[in-house]
Protein backbone atom coordinates (compact mmCIF):
# COMPACT_ATOMS: atom_id res chain seq x y z
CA UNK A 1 -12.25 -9.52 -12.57
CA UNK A 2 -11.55 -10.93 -8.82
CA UNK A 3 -8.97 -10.59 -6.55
CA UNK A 4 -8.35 -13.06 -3.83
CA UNK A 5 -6.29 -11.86 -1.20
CA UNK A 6 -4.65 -15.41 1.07
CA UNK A 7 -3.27 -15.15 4.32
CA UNK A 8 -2.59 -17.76 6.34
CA UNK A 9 -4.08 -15.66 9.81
CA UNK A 10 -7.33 -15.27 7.81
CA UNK A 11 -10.13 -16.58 5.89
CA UNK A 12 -9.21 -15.44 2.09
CA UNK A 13 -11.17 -12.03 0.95
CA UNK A 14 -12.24 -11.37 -2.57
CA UNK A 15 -12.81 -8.03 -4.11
CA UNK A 16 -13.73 -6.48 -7.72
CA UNK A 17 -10.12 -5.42 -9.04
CA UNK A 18 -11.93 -1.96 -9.78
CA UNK A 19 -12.71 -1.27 -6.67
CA UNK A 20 -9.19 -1.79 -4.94
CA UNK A 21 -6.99 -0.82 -8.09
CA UNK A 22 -6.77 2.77 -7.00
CA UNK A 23 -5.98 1.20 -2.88
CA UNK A 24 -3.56 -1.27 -4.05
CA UNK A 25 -1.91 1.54 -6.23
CA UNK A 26 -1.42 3.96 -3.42
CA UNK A 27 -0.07 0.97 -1.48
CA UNK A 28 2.89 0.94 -4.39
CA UNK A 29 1.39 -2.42 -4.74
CA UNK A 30 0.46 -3.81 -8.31
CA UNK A 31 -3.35 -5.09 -8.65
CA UNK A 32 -2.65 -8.44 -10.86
CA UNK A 33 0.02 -9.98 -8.38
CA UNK A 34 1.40 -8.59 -5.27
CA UNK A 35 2.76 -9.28 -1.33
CA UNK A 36 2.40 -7.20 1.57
CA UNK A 37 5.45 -8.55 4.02
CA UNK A 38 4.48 -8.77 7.10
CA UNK A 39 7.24 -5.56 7.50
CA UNK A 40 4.90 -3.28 5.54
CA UNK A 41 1.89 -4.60 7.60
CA UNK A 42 2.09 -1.85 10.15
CA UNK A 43 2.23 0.75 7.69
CA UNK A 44 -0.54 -0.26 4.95
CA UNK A 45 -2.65 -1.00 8.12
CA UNK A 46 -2.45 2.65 8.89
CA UNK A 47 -2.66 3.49 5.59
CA UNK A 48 -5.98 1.85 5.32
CA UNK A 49 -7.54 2.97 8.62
CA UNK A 50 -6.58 6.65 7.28
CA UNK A 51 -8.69 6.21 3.70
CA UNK A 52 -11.61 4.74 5.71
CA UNK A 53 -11.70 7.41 7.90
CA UNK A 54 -11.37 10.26 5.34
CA UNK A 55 -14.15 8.03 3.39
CA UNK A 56 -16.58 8.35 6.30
CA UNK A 57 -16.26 12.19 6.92
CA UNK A 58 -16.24 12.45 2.94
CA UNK A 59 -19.33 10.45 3.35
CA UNK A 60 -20.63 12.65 6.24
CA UNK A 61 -20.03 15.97 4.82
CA UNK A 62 -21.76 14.64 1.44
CA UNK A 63 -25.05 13.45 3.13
CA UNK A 64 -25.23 16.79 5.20
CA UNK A 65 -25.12 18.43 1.31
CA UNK A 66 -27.90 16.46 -0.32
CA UNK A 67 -29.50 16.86 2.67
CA UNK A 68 -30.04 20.53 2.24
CA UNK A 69 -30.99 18.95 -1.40
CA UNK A 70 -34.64 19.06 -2.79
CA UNK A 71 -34.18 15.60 -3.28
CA UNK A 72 -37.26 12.80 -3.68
CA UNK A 73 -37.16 9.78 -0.92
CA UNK A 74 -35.81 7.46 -4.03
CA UNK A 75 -33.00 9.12 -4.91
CA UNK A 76 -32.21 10.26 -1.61
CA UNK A 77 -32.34 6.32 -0.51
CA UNK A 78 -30.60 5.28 -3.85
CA UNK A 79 -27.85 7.49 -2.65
CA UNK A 80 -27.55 6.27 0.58
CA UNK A 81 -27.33 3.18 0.46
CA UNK A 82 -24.39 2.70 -2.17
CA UNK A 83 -21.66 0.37 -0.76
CA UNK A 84 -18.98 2.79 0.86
CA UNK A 85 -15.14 2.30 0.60
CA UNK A 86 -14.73 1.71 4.17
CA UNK A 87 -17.38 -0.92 4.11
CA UNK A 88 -15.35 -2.90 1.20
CA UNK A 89 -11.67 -2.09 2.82
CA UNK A 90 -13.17 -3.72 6.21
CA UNK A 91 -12.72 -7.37 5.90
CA UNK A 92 -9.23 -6.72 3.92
CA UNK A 93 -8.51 -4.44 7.33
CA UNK A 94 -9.34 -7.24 9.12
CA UNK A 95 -7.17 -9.81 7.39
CA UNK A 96 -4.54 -7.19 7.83
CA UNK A 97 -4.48 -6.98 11.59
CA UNK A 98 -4.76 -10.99 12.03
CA UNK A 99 -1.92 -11.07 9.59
CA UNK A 100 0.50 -8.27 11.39
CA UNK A 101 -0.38 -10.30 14.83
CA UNK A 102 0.99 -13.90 13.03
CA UNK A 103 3.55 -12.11 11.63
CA UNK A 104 2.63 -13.45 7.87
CA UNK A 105 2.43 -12.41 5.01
CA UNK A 106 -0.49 -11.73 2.60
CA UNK A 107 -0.39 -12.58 -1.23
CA UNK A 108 -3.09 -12.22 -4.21
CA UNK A 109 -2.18 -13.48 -7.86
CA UNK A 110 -0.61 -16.85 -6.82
């Protein structure tokens, strides 16, 4: 299933509800049909920015692991080149920092 996140400071963004349940969820936020005011903007921006960056060292200290792996170049590509949660939180970051400068809100569910 898709979610379509509108704003009126950005183009909308779609995403697989599985893979921004658990984000939405820590955001108190519920995945079928939500707001974020542009009051909570500041705060879920920084919320965001925070996951991303503990996804990238997450995703650093993992690759220096299966690097010490006896790994084949297949699987070592196959696991490096899964889509990361920062990549997929990006353009929803983005929409949230047009958003928090217009001062608007941004819905999904409507």
């Amino acid at each position: 299933m898709l979610i379509i996140f509108k704003s009126k400071a950005a183009a909308e963004v779609i995403m697989y509800k599985e893979h921004i349940a658990a984000v939405l969820e820590l955001l108190g936020k519920s995945v079928d049909r939500g707001v974020i005011t542009s009051a909570e903007l500041p705060d879920t921006i920084q919320k965001i920015e925070k996951l991303i960056e503990d996804d990238k060292l997450q995703r650093k200290l993992q690759e220096k692991i299966e690097e010490d792996e006896d790994l084949d170049e297949f699987e070592k590509k196959k696991k490096f080149n899964t889509v990361t949660l920062s990549a997929r939180l990006f353009p929803l970051l983005e929409m949230l920092k047009a958003a928090n400068k217009k001062q608007t809100e941004i819905l999904w569910g409507v």
